[in-house]
N, C-alpha and C. Protein backbone atom coordinates (compact mmCIF):
# COMPACT_ATOMS: atom_id res chain seq x y z
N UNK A 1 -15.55 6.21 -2.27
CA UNK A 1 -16.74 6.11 -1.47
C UNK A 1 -17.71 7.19 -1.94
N UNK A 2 -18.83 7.12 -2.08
CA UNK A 2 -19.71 7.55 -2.49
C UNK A 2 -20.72 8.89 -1.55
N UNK A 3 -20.09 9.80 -1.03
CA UNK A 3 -20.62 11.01 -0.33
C UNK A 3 -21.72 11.20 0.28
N UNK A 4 -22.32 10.97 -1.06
CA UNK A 4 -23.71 11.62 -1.17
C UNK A 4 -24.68 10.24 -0.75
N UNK A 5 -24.31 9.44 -0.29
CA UNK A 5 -25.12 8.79 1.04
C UNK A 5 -24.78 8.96 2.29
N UNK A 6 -24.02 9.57 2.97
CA UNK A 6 -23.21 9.61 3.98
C UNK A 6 -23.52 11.26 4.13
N UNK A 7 -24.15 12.13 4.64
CA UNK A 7 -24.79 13.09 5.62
C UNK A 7 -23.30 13.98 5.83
N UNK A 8 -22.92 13.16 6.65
CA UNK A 8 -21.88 13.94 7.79
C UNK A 8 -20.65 14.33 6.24
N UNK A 9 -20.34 13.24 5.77
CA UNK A 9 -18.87 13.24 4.68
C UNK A 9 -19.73 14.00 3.62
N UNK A 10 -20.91 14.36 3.22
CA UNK A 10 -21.10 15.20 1.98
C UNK A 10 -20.99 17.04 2.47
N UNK A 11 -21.37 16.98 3.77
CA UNK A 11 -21.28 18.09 4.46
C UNK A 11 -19.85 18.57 4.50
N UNK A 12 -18.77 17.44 5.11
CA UNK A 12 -17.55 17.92 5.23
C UNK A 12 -16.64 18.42 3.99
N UNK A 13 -17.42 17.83 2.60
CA UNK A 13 -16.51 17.69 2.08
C UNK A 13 -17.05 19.11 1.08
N UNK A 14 -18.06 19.72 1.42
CA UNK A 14 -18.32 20.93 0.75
C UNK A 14 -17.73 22.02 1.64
N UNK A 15 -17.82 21.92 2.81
CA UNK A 15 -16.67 22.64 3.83
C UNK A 15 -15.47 22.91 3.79
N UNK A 16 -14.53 21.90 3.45
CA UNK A 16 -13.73 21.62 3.70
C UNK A 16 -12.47 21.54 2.56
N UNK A 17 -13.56 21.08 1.37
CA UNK A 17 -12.58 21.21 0.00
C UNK A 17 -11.80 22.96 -0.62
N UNK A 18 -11.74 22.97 -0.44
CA UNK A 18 -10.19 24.55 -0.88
C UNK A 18 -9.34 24.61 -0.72
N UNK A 19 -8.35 25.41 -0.86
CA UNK A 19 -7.42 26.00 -0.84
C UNK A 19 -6.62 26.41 0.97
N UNK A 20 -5.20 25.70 0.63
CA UNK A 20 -4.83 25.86 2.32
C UNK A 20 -3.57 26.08 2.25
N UNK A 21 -3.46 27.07 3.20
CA UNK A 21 -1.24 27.50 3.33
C UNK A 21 -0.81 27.60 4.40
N UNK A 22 0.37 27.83 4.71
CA UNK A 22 0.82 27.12 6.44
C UNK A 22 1.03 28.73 6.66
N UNK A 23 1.29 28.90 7.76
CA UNK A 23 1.76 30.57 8.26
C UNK A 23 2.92 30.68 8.19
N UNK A 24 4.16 30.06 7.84
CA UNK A 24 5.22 30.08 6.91
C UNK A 24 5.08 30.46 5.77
N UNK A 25 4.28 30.04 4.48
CA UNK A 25 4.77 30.06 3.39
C UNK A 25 3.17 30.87 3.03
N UNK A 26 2.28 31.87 3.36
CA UNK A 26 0.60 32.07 3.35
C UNK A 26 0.87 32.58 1.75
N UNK A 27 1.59 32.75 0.71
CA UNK A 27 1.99 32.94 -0.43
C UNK A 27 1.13 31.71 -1.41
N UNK A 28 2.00 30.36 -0.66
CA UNK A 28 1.51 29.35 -1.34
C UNK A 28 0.21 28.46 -1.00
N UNK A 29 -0.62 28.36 -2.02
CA UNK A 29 -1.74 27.16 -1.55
C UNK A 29 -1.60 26.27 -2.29
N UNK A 30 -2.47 25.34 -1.39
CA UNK A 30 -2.46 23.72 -1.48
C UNK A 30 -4.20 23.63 -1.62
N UNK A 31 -4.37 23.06 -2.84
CA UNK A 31 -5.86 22.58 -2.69
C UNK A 31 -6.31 21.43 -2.24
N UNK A 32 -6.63 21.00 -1.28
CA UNK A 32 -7.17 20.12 -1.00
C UNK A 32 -8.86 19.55 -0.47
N UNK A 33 -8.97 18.17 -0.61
CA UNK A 33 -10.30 17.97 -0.30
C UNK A 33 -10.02 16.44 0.83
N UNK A 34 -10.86 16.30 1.91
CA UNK A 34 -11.17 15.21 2.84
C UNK A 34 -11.11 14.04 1.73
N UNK A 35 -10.14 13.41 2.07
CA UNK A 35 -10.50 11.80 2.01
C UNK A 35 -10.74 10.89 2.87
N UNK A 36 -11.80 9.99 2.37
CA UNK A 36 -12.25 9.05 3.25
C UNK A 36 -12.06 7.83 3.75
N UNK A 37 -10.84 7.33 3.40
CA UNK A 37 -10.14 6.24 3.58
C UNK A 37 -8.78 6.46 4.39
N UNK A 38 -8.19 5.06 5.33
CA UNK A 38 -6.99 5.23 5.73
C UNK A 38 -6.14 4.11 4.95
N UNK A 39 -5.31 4.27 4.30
CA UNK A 39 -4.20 4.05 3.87
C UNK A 39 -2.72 3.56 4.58
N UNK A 40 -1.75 2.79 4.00
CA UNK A 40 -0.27 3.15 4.65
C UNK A 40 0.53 3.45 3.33
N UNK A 41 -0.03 3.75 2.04
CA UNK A 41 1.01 4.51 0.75
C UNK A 41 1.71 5.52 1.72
N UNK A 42 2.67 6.00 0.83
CA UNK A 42 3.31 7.00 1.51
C UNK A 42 2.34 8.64 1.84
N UNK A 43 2.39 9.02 2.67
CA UNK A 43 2.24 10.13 3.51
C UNK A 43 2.27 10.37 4.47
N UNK A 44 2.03 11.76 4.94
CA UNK A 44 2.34 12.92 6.35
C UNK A 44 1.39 12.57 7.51
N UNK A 45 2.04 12.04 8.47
CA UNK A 45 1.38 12.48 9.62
C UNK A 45 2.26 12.18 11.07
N UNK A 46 1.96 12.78 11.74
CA UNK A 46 2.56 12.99 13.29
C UNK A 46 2.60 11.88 14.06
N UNK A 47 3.81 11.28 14.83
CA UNK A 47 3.62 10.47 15.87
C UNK A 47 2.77 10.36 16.57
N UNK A 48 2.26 11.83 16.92
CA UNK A 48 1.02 12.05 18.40
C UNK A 48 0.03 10.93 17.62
N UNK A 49 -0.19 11.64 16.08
CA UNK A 49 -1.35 10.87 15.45
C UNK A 49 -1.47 8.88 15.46
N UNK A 50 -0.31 8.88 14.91
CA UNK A 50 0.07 7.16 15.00
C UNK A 50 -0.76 6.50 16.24
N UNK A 51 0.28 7.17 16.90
CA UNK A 51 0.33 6.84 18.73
C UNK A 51 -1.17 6.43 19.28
N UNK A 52 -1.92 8.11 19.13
CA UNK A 52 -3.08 7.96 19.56
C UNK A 52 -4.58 7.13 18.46
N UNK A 53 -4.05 7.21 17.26
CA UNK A 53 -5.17 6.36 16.16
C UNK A 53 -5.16 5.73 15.47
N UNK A 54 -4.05 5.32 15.35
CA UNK A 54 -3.87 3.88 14.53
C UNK A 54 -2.96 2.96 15.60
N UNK A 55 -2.44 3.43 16.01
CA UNK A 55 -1.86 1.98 17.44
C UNK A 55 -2.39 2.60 18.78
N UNK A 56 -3.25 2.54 19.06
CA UNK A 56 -3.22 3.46 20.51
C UNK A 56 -2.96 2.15 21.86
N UNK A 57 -3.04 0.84 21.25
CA UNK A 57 -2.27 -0.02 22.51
C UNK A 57 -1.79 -1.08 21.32
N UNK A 58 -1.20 -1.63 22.47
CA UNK A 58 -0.15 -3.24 21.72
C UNK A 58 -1.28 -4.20 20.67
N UNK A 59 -2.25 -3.99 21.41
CA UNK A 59 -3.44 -5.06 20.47
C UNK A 59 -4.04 -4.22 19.52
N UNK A 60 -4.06 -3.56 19.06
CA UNK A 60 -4.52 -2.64 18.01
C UNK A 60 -4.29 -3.30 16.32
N UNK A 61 -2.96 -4.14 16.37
CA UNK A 61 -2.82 -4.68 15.65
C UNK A 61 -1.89 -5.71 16.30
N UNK A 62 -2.52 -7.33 15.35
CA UNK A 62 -1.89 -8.53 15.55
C UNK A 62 -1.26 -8.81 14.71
N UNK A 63 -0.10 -10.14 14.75
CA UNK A 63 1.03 -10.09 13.56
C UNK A 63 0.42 -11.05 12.83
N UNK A 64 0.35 -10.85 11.72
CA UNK A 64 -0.02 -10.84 10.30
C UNK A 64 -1.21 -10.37 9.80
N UNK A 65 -2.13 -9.54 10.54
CA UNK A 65 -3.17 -8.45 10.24
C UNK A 65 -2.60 -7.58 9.35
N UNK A 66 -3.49 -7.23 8.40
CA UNK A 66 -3.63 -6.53 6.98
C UNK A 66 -3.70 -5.00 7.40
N UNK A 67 -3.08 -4.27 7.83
CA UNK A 67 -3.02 -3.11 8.35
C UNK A 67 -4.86 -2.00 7.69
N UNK A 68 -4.56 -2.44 6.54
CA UNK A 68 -6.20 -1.34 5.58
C UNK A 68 -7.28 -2.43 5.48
N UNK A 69 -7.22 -3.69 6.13
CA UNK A 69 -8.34 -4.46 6.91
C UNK A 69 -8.76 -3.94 8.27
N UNK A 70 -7.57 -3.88 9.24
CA UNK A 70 -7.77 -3.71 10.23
C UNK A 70 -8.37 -2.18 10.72
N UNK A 71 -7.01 -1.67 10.37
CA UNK A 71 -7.24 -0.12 10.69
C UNK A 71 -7.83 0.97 10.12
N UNK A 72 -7.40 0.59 8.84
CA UNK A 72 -9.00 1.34 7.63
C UNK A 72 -10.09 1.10 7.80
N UNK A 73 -10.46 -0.06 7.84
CA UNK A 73 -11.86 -0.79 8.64
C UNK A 73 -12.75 0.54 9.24
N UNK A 74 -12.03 0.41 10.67
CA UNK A 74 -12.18 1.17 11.28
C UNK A 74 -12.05 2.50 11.37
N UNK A 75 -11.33 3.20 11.12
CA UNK A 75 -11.29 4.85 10.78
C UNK A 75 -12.43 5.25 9.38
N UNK A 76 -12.28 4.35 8.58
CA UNK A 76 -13.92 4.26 7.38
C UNK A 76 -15.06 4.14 8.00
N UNK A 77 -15.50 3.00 9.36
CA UNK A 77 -16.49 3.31 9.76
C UNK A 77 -16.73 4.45 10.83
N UNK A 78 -15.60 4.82 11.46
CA UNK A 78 -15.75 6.60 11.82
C UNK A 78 -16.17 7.44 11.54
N UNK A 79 -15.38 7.41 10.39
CA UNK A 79 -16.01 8.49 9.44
C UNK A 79 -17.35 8.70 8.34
N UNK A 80 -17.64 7.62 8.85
CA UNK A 80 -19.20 7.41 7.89
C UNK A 80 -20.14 7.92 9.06
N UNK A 81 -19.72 7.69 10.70
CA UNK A 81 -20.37 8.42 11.60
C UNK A 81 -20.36 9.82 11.41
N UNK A 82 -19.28 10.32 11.29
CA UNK A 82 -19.08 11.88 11.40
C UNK A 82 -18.05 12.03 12.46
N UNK A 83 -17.07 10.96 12.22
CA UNK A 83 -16.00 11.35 13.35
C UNK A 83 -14.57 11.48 12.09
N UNK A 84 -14.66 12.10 10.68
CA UNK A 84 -13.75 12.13 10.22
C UNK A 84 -12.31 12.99 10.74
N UNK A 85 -12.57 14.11 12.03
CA UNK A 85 -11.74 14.70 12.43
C UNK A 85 -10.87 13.61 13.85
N UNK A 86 -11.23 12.46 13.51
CA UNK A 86 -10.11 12.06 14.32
C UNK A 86 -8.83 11.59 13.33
N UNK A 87 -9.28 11.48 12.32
CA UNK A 87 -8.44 10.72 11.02
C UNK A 87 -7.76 11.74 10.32
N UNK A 88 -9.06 12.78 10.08
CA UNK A 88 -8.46 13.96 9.13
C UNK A 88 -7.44 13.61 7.89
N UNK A 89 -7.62 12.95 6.72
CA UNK A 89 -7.20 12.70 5.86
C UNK A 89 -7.40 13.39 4.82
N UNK A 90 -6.73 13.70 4.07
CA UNK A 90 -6.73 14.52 3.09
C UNK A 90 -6.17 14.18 1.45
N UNK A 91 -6.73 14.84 0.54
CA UNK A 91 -6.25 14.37 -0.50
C UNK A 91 -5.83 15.79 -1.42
N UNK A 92 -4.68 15.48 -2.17
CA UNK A 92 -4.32 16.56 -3.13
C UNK A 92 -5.35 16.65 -3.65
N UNK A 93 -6.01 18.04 -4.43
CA UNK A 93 -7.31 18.00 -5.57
C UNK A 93 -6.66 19.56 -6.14
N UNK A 94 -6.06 19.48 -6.83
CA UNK A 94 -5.49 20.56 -7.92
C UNK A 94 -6.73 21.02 -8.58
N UNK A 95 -7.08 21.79 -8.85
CA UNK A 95 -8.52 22.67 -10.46
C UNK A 95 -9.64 21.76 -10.02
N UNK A 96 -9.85 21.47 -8.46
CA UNK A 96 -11.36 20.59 -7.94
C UNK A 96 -11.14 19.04 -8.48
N UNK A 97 -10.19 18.27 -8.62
CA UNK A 97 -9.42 17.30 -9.07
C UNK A 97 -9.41 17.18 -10.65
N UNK A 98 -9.70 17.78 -11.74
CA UNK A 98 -9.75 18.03 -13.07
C UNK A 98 -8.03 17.84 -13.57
N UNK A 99 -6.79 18.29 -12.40
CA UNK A 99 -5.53 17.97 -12.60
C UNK A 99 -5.19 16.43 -12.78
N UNK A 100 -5.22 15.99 -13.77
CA UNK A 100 -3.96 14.66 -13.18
C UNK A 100 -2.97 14.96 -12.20
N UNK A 101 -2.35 14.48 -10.96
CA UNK A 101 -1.33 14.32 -10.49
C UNK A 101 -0.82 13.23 -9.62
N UNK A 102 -1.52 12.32 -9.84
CA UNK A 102 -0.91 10.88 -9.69
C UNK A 102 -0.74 10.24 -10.85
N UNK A 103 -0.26 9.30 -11.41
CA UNK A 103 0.07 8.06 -11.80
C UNK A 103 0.84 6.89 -11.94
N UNK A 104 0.77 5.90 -12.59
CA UNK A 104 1.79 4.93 -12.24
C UNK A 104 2.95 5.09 -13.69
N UNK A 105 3.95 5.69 -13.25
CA UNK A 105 4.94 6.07 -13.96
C UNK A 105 5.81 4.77 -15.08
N UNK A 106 5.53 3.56 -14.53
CA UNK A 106 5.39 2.55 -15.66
C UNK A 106 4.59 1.85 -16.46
N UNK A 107 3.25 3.28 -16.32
CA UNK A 107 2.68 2.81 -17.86
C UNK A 107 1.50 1.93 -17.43
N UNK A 108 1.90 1.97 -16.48
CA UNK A 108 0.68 0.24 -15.79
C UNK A 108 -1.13 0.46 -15.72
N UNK A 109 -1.43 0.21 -16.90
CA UNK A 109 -2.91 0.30 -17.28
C UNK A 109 -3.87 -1.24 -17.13
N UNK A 110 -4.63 -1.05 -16.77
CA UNK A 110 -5.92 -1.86 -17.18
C UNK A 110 -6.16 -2.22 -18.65
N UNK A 111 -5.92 -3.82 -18.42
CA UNK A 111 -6.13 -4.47 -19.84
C UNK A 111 -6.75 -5.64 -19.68
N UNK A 112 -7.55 -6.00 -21.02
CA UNK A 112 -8.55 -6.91 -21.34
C UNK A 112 -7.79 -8.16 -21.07
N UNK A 113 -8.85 -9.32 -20.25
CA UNK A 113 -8.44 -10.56 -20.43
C UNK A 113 -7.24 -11.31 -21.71
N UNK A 114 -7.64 -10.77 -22.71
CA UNK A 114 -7.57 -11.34 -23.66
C UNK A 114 -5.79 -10.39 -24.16
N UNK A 115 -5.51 -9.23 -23.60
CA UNK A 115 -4.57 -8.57 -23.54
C UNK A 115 -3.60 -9.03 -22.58
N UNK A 116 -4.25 -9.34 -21.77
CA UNK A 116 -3.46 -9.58 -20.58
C UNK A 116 -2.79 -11.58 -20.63
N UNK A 117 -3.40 -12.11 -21.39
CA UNK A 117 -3.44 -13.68 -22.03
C UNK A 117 -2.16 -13.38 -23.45
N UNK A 118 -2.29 -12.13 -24.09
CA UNK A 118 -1.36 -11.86 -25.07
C UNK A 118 0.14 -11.76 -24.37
N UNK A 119 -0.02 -10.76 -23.27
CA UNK A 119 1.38 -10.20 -22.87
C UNK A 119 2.23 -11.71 -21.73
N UNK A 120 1.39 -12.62 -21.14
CA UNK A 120 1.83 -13.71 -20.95
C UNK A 120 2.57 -14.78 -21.61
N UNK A 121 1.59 -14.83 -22.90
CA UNK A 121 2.14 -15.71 -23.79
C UNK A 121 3.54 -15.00 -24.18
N UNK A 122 3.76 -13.73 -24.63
CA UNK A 122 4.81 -13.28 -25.25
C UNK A 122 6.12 -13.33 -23.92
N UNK A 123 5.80 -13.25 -22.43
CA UNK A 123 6.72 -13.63 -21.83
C UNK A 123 7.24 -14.86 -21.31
N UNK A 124 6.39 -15.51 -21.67
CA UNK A 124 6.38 -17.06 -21.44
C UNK A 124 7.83 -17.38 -22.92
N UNK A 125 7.82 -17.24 -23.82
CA UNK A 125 8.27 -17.16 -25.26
C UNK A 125 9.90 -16.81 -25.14
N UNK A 126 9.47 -15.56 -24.63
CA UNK A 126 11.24 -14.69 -24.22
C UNK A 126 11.50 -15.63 -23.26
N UNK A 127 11.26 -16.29 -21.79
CA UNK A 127 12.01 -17.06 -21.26
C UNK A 127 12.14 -18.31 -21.69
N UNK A 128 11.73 -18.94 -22.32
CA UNK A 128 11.95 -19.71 -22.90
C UNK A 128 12.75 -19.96 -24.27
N UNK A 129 13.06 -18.83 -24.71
CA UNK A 129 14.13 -18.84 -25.78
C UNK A 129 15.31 -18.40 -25.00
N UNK A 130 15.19 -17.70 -23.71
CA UNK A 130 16.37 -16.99 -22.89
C UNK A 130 17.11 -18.87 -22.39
N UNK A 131 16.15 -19.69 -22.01
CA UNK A 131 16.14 -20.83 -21.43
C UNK A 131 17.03 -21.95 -22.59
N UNK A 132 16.66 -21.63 -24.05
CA UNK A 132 17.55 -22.59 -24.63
C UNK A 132 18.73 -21.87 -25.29
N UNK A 133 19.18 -20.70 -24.77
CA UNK A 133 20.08 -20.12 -25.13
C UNK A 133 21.28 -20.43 -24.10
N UNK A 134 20.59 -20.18 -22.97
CA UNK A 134 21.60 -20.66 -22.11
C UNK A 134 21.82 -22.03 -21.72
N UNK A 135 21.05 -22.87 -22.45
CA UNK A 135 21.53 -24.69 -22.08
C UNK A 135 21.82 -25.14 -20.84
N UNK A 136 21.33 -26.31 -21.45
CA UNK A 136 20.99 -27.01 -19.81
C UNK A 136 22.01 -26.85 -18.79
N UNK A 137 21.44 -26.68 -17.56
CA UNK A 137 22.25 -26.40 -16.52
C UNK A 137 22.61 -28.01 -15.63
N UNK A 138 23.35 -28.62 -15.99
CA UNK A 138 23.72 -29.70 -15.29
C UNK A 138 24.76 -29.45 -14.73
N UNK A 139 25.10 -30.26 -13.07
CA UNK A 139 25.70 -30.41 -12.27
C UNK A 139 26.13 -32.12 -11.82
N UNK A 140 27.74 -32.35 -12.35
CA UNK A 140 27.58 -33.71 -12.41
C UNK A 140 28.36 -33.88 -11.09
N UNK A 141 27.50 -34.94 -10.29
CA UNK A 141 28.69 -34.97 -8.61
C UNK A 141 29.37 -36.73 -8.83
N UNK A 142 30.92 -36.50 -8.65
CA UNK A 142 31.76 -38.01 -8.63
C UNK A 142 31.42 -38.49 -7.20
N UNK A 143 31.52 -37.88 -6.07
CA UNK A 143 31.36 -38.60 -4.76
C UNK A 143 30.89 -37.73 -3.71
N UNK A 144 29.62 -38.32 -3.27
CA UNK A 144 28.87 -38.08 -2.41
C UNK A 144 28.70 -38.39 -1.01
N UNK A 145 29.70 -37.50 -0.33
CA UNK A 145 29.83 -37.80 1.25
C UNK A 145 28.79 -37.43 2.16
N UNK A 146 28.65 -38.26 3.66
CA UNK A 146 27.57 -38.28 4.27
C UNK A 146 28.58 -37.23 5.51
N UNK A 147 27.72 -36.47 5.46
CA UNK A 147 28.48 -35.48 6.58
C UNK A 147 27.82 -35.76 8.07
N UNK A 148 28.25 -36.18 9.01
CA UNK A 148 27.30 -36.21 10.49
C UNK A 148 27.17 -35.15 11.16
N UNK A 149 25.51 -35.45 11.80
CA UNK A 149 24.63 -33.78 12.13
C UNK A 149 25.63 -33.48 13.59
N UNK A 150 26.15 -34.38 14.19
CA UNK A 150 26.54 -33.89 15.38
C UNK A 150 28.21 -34.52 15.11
N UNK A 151 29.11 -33.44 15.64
CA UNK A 151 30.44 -33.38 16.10
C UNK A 151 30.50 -34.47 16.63
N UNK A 152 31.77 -35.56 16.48
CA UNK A 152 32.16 -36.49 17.10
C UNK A 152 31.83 -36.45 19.05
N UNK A 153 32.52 -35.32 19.45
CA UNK A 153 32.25 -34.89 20.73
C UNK A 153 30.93 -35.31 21.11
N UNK A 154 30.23 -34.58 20.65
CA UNK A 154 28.80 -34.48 21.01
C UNK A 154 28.18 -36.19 20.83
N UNK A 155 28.97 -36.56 20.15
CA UNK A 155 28.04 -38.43 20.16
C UNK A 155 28.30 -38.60 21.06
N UNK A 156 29.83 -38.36 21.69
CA UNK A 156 30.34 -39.52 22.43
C UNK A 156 29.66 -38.50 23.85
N UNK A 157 29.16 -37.83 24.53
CA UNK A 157 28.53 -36.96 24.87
C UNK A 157 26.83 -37.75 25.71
N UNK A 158 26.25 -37.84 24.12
CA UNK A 158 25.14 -38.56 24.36
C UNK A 158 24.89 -39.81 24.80
């Protein structure tokens, strides 16, 4: 999201971006900066929080609602008000984010149509040689019994 139209989030986030340590460990810091989105990837936060801002009643969410339709939705347009301290989200930012410290550990990049049309064809190829290696899978049946849906009992019943 883009800050620097948003007043309240360009303010917070010059505030707010540094260095932070718990009163346990005041040795170690954590750099961090406000993020502006709600998420369900993995991370930290408190029941109280759940409880009271992302489910705060039974209808908050319906079954088969998109949780970062529904509830991101909403905590994004919060925070474009200037209510990011009900959400308070945060993001790692190591050296002002200049660190890498995410990625997708299998390699998983953005590739061209035409790359992405290559790596198909070549798996299309492997199962299909996997496919005549292992030969046809036939199943031959001698006699085919009719099994009845209801227990004798139960006919004589009805």
């Amino acid at each position: 999201m883009d800050v620097a139209r948003f007043p309240a989030l360009r303010n917070l986030t010059a505030s707010l971006t540094r260095d932070f340590s718990t009163a346990s460990h005041p040795d170690v810091k954590v750099h961090l900066t406000p993020m502006y989105f709600w998420h369900d990837k993995p991370h930290v936060a408190s029941t109280a929080h759940y409880l009271n801002r992302v489910f705060p009643t039974r209808l908050a969410m319906f079954r088969g609602d998109f949780i970062e339709d529904k509830i991101g939705q909403r905590a994004r347009a919060q925070m474009k008000e200037g209510e990011w301290n009900k959400w308070a989200t945060w993001l790692y930012y190591p050296e002002d984010g200049k660190q890498l410290c995410l990625r997708h550990l299998q390699g998983r990049t953005r590739e061209s149509v035409a790359g992405q049309a290559d790596k198909a064809a070549m798996w299309k190829q492997k199962n299909e040689l996997r496919d005549v290696e292992k030969g046809p899978s036939v199943v031959e049946v001698d006699v085919v019994q009719d099994f009845p849906l209801f227990l004798e009992q139960d006919e004589q019943n009805s």
